[in-house]
Protein backbone atom coordinates (compact mmCIF):
# COMPACT_ATOMS: atom_id res chain seq x y z
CA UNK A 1 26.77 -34.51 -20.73
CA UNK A 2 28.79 -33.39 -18.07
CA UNK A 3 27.17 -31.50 -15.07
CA UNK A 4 28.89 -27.63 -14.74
CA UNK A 5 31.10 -27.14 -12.35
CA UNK A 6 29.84 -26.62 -8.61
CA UNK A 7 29.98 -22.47 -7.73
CA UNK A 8 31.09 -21.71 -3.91
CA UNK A 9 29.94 -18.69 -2.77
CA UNK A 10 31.88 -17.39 0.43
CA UNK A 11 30.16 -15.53 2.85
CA UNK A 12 33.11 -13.56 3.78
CA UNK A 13 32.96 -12.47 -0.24
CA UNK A 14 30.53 -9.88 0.64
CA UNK A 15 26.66 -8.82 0.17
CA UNK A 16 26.82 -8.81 -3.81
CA UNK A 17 28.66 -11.72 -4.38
CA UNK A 18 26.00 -15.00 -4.46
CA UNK A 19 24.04 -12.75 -6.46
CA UNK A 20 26.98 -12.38 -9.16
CA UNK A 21 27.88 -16.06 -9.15
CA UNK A 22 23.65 -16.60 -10.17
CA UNK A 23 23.95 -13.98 -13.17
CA UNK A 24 27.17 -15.56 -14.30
CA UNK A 25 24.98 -18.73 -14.72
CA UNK A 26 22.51 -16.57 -16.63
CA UNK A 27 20.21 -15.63 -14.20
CA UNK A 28 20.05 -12.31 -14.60
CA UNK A 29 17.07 -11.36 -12.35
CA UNK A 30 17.59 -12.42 -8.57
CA UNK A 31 14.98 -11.60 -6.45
CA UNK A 32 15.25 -11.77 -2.51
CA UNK A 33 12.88 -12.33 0.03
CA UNK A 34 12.71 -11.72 3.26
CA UNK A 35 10.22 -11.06 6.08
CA UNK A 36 9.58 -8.94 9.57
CA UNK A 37 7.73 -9.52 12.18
CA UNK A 38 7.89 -12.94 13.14
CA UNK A 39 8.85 -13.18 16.95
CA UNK A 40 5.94 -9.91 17.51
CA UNK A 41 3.13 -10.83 19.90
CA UNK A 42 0.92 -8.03 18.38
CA UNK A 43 0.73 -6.98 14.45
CA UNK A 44 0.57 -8.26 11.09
CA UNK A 45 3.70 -10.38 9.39
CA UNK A 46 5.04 -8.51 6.66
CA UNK A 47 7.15 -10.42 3.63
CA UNK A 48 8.66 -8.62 1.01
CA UNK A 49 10.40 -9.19 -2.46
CA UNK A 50 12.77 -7.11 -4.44
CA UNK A 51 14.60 -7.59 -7.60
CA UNK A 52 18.15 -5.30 -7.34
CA UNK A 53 19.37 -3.89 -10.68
CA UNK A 54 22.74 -5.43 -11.63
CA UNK A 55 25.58 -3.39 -11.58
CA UNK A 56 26.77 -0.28 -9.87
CA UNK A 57 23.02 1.01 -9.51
CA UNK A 58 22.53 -2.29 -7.77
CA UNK A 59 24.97 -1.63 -4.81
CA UNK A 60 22.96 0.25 -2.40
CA UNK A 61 25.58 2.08 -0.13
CA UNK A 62 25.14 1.02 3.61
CA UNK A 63 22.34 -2.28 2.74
CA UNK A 64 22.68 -4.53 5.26
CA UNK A 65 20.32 -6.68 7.78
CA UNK A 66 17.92 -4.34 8.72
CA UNK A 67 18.30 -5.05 12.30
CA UNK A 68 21.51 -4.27 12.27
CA UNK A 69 21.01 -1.00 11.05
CA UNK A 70 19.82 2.05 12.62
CA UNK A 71 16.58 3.76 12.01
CA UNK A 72 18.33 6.63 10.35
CA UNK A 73 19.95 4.05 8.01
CA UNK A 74 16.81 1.78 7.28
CA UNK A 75 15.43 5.30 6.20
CA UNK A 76 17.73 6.19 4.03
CA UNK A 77 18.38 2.62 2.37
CA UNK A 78 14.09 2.43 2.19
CA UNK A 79 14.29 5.24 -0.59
CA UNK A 80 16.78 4.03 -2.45
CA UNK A 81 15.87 0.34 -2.56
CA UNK A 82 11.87 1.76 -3.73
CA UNK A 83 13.76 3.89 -6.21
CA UNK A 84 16.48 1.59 -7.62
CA UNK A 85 15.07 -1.61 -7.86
CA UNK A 86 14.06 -3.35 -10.72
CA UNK A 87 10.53 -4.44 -8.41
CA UNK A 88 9.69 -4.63 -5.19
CA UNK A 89 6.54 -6.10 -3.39
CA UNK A 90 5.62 -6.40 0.10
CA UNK A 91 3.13 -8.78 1.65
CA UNK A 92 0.66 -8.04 4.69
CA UNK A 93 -0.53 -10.38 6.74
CA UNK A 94 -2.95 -9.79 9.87
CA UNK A 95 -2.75 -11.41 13.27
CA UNK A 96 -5.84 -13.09 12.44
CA UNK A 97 -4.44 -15.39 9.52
CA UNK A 98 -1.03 -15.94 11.86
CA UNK A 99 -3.68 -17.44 14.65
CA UNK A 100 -5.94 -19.46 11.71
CA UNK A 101 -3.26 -20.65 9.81
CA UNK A 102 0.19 -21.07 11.96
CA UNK A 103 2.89 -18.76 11.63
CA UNK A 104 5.80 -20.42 9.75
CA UNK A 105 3.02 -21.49 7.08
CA UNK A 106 1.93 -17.95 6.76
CA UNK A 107 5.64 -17.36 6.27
CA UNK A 108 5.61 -19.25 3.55
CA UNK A 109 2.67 -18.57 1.79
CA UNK A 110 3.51 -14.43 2.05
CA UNK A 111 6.75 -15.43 0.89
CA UNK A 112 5.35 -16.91 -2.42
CA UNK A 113 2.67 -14.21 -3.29
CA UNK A 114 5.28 -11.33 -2.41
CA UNK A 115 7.80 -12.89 -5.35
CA UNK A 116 4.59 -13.91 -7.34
CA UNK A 117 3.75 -10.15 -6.93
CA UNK A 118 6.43 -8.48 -8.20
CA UNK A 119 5.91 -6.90 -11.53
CA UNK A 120 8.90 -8.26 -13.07
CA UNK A 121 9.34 -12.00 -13.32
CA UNK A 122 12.57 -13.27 -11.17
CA UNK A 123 14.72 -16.03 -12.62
CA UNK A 124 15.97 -17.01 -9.51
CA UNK A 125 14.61 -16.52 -6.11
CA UNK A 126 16.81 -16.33 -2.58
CA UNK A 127 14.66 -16.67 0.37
CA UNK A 128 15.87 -16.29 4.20
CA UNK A 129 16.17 -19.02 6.14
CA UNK A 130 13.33 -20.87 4.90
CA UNK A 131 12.81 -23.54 1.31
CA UNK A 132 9.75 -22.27 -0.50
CA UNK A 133 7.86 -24.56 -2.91
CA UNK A 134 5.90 -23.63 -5.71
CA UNK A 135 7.66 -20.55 -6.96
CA UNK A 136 7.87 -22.20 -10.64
CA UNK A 137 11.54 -20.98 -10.43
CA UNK A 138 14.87 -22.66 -9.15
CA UNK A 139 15.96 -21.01 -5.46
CA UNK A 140 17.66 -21.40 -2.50
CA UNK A 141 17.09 -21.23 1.18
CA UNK A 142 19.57 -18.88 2.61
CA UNK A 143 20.88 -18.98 6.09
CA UNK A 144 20.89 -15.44 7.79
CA UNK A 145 20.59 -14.14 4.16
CA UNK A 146 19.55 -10.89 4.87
CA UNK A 147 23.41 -10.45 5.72
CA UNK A 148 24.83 -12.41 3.03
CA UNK A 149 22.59 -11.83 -0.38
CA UNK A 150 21.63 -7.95 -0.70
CA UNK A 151 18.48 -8.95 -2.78
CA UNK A 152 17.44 -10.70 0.79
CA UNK A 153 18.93 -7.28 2.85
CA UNK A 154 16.49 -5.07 0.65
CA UNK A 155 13.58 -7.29 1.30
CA UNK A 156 14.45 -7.02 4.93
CA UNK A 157 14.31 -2.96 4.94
CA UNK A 158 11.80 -2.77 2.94
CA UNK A 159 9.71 -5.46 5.18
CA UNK A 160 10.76 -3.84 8.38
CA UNK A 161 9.98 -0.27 7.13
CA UNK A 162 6.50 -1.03 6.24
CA UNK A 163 5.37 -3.24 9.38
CA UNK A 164 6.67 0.11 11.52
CA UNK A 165 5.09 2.34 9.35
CA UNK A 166 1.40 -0.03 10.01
CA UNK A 167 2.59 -0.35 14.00
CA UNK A 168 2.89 3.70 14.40
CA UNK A 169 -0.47 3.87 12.70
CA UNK A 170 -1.94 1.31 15.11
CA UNK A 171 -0.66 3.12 17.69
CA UNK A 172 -2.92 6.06 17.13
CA UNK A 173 -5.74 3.55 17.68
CA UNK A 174 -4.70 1.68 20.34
CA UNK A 175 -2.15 4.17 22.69
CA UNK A 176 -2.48 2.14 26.02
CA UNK A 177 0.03 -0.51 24.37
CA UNK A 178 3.04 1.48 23.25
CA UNK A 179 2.95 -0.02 19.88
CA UNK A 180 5.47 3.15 18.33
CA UNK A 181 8.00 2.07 20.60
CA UNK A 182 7.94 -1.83 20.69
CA UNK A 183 6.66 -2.57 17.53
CA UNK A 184 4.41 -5.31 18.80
CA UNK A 185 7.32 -7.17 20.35
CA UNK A 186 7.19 -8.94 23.87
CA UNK A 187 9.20 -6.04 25.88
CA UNK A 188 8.66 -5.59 29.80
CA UNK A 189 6.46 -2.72 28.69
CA UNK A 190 4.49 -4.40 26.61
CA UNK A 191 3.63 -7.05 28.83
CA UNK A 192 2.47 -4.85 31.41
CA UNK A 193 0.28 -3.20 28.94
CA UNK A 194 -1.34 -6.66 28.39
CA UNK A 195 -1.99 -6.97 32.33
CA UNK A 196 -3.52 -3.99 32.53
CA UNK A 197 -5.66 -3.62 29.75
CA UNK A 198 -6.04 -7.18 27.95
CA UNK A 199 -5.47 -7.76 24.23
CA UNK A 200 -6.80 -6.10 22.02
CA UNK A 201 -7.94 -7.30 18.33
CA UNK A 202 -4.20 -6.16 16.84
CA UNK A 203 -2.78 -9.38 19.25
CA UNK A 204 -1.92 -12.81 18.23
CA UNK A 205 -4.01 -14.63 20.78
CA UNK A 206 -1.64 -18.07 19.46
CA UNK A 207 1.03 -16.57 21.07
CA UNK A 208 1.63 -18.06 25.17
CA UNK A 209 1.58 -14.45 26.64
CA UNK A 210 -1.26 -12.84 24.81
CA UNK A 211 -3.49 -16.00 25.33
CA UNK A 212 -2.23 -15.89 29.22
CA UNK A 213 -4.57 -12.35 29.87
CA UNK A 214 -7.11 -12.60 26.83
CA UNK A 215 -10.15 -14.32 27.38
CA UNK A 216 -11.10 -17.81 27.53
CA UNK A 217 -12.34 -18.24 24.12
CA UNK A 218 -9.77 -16.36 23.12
CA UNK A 219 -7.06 -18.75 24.20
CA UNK A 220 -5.97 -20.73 20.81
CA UNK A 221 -2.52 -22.34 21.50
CA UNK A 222 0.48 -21.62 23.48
CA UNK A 223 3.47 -20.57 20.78
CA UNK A 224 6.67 -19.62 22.08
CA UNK A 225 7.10 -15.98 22.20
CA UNK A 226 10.42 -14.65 20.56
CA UNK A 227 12.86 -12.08 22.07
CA UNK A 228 11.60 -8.41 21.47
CA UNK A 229 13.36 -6.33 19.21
CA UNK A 230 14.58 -2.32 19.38
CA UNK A 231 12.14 0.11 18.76
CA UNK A 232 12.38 1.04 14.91
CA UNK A 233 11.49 4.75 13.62
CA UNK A 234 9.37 4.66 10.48
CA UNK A 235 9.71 5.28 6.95
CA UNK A 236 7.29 6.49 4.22
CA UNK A 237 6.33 3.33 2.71
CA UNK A 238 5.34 3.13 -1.43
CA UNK A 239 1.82 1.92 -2.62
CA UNK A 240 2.66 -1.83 -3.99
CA UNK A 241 1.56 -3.15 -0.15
CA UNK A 242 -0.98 -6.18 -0.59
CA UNK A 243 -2.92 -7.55 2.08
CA UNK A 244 -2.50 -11.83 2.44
CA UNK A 245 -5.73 -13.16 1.34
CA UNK A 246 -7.21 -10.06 -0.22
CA UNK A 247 -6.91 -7.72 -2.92
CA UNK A 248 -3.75 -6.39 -4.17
């Protein structure tokens, strides 16, 4: 029997495009995953799944990589995504598990139990940037796909919007650090928040800086610290959130 014939999928054909080449080939539920967080010194890592309808309801008007869009805009495409999609999950995990476990393999696992989570089973998974095992569906690791696969773009809003939402909250707790403004990120600011007043339990003491000014037995590893990121105004953010390793 022969093989069917290979699909190419340009990125140049635009954000809905790899998704219509999968339901051509019968899978008709795509779900994308994405994540936020990951170069932050100081919050949790948030990974999120979402399943887009097909179809004209599907095609969110401005969805795009979150960071590339403006807080206005990651507002506005938050709502929608919550209200169109088919399901949507997103994953928490605390600075605590990213220092225990390793970062890229908390990736990974929050990746898995966000698509696990989702109340409709996908057919087909698209995750960015990273292969995920164990999904018990066929997938594919997509580079920069949260600009190329607009399954992958809504799971990047809808990540992004609900680790800014938890970072303005733990800014109420812990002011000194300017965590409504940064985000957790390593910014000039932020830094010389840490010099002044130390970590506090919100850091990743993993992470080179953070381990630099914590205390000795707080010094677990010296990680690479990622470029900060632009300040990201908040959304209201829906009620399927589930902390990584406890109950949903």
């Amino acid at each position: 029997m022969l093989a069917p014939p290979r699909t190419v999928v340009h990125r140049a054909a635009g954000l809905w495009a790899l998704e219509r080449a999968l339901q051509r080939r019968g899978f008709s539920r795509v779900a994308g995953a994405d994540e936020a967080g990951r170069g932050a010194c100081a919050g949790p890592l948030v990974v999120a799944a979402v399943i887009l309808p097909p179809g004209r309801r599907g095609e969110i008007d401005e969805l795009n990589d979150s960071k590339l869009l403006s807080a206005a805009a990651r507002e506005r495409i938050y709502e929608q995504v919550v209200r169109r999609a088919e399901a949507w999950n997103a994953v928490v995990i605390p600075p605590g598990d990213i220092d225990r476990r390793g970062l890229h393999v908390c990736n990974l696992a929050g990746m898995r139990r966000a698509l696990a989570g989702l109340s409709v089973r996908p057919e087909y998974a698209l995750t960015d940037g990273f292969k995920v095992d164990g999904l018990g569906i066929p997938g594919l690791a997509v580079w920069k796909g949260d600009q190329v696969a607009a399954c992958v773009a809504a799971a990047s809003v809808v990540a992004k919007v609900t680790r800014d939402r938890i970072m303005e909250r733990l800014h109420e707790s812990y002011p000194e650090y300017g965590f409504d403004e940064h985000k957790g990120y390593a910014t000039p600011d932020h830094g010389a928040a840490l010099v002044a007043h130390g970590p506090c339990p919100e850091h990743r003491f993993s992470y080179a800086n953070v381990a630099a000014v914590g205390r000795p037995s707080q010094r677990r590893g010296n990680v690479g610290v990622a470029p900060g990121e632009a300040a990201r105004v908040p959304a209201q953010v829906g009620d399927n959130v589930a902390m990584e390793g406890g109950p949903r």
